[in-house]
Protein backbone atom coordinates (compact mmCIF):
# COMPACT_ATOMS: atom_id res chain seq x y z
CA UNK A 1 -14.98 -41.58 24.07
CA UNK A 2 -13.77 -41.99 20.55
CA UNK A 3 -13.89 -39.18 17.90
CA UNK A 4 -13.93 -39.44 14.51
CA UNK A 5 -11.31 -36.94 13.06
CA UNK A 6 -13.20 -36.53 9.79
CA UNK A 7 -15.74 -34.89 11.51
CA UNK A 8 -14.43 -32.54 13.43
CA UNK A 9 -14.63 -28.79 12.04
CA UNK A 10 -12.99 -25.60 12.99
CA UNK A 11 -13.80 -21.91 12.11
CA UNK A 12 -11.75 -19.02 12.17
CA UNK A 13 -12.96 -15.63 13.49
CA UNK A 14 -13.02 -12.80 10.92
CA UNK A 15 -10.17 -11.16 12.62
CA UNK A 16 -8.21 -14.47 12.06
CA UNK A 17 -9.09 -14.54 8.62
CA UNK A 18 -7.60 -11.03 7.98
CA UNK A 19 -4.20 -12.39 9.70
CA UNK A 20 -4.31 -15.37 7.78
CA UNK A 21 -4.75 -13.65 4.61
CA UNK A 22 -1.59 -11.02 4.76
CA UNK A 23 0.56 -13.76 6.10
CA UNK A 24 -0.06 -15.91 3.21
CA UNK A 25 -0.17 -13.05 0.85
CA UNK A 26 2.43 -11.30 1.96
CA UNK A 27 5.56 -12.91 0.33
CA UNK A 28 3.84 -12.52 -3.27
CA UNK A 29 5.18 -9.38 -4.71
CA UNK A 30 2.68 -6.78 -5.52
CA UNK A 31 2.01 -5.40 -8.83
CA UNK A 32 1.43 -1.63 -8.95
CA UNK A 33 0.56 0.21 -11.68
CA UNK A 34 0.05 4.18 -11.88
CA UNK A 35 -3.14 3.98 -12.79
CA UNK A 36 -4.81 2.32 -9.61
CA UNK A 37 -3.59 5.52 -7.28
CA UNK A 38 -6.59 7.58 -8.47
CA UNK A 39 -9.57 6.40 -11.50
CA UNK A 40 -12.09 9.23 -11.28
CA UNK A 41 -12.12 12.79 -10.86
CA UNK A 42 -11.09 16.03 -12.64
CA UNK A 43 -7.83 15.65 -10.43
CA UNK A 44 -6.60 12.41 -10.54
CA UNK A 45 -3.38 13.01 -12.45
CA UNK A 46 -2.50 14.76 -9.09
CA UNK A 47 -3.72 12.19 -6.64
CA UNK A 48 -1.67 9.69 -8.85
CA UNK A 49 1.60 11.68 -8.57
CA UNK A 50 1.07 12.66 -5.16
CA UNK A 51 0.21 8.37 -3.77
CA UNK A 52 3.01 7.40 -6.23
CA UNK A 53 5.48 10.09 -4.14
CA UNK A 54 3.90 8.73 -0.73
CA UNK A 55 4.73 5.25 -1.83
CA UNK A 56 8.05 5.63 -3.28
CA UNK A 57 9.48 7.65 0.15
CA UNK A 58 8.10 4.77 2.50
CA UNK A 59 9.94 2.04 -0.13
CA UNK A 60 12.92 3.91 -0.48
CA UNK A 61 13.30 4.94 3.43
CA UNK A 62 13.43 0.53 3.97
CA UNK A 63 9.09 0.79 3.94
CA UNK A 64 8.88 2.27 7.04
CA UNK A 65 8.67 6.50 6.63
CA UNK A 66 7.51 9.18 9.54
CA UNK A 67 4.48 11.25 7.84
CA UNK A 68 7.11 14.11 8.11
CA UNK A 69 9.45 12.64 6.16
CA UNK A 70 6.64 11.89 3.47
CA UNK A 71 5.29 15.15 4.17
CA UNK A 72 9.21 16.65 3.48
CA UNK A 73 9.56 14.84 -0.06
CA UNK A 74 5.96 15.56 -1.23
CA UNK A 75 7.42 19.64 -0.30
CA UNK A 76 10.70 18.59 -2.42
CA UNK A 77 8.25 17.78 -4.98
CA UNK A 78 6.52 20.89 -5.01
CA UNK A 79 3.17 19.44 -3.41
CA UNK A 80 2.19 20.64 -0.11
CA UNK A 81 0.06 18.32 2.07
CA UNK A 82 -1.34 17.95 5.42
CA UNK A 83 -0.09 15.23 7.12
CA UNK A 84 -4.45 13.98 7.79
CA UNK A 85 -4.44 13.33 3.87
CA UNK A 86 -0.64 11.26 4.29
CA UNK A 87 -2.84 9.30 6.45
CA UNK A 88 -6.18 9.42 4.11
CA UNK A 89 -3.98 8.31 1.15
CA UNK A 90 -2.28 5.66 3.73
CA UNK A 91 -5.69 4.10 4.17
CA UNK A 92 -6.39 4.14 0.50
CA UNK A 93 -3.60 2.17 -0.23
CA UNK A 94 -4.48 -0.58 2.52
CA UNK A 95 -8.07 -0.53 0.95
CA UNK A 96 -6.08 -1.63 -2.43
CA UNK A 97 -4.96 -4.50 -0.80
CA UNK A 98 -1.50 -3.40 0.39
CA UNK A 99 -0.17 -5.07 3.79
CA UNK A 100 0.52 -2.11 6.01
CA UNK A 101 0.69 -0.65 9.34
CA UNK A 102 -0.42 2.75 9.98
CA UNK A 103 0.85 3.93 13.31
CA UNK A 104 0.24 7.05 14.92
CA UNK A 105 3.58 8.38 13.75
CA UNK A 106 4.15 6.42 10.20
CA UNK A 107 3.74 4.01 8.16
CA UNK A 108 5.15 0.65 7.68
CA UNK A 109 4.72 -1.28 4.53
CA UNK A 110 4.76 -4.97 4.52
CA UNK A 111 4.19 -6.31 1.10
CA UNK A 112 7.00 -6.09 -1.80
CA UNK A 113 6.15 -3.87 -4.38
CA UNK A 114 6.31 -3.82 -8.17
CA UNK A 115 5.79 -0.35 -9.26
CA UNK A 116 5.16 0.23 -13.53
CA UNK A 117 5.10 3.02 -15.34
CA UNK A 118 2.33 5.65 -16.02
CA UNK A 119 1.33 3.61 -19.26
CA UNK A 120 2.48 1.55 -21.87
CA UNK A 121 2.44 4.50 -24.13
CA UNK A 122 4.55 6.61 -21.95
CA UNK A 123 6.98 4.41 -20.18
CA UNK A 124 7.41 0.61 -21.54
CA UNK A 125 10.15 -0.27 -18.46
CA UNK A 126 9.17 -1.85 -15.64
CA UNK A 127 10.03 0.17 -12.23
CA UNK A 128 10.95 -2.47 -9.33
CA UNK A 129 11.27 -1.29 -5.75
């Protein structure tokens, strides 16, 4: 029996989809910007400093952080948080379209991120991590 390549087709299941799609994306750095942590609310000046904190600790501890040592430099930053809204906030980000693992203990981030400034008024320099 002879086949005719051009007419064969494949399909990919939805959870191969998702794996294709971070391990093609995940070599393109990530742009950032202060503004995408939090766009509605009466609080979201403090749910953008407090994700910006989150994400700084697991980039500067090599993108891989315990939620108690994200919990421990949100407390250096005066900001006390439960370790369920590390985890909330952890989700958030992955929802954004960041490549990351949340395990039961912490986090690992796969993607390499850009991080700007609040705004162009406030802070013109971009912030790589």
């Amino acid at each position: 029996m002879k086949t005719d390549i051009e007419n064969v087709f494949y399909t990919m299941s939805k959870t191969g989809e998702v794996a294709f799609f971070k391990a093609s994306n995940s070599k393109i750095e990530k742009i950032v910007s202060y503004e995408m942590f939090a766009t509605k609310g009466s609080d979201r000046e403090y749910l953008r400093l407090r994700r910006s904190i989150i994400l700084k600790a697991i980039i500067e501890n090599k993108n891989k952080a315990s939620f108690l040592k994200i919990q421990k430099v949100l407390k250096a930053n005066s900001l006390d948080e439960s370790i369920e809204t590390i985890k909330d906030d952890a989700i958030g980000f992955v929802n954004l379209g960041l490549n990351m693992e949340i395990e039961s203990e912490s986090i690992l981030l796969k993607d390499t991120i850009a991080v700007y400034g609040k705004s162009k008024e406030t802070n013109k320099k971009e912030l790589r991590c």
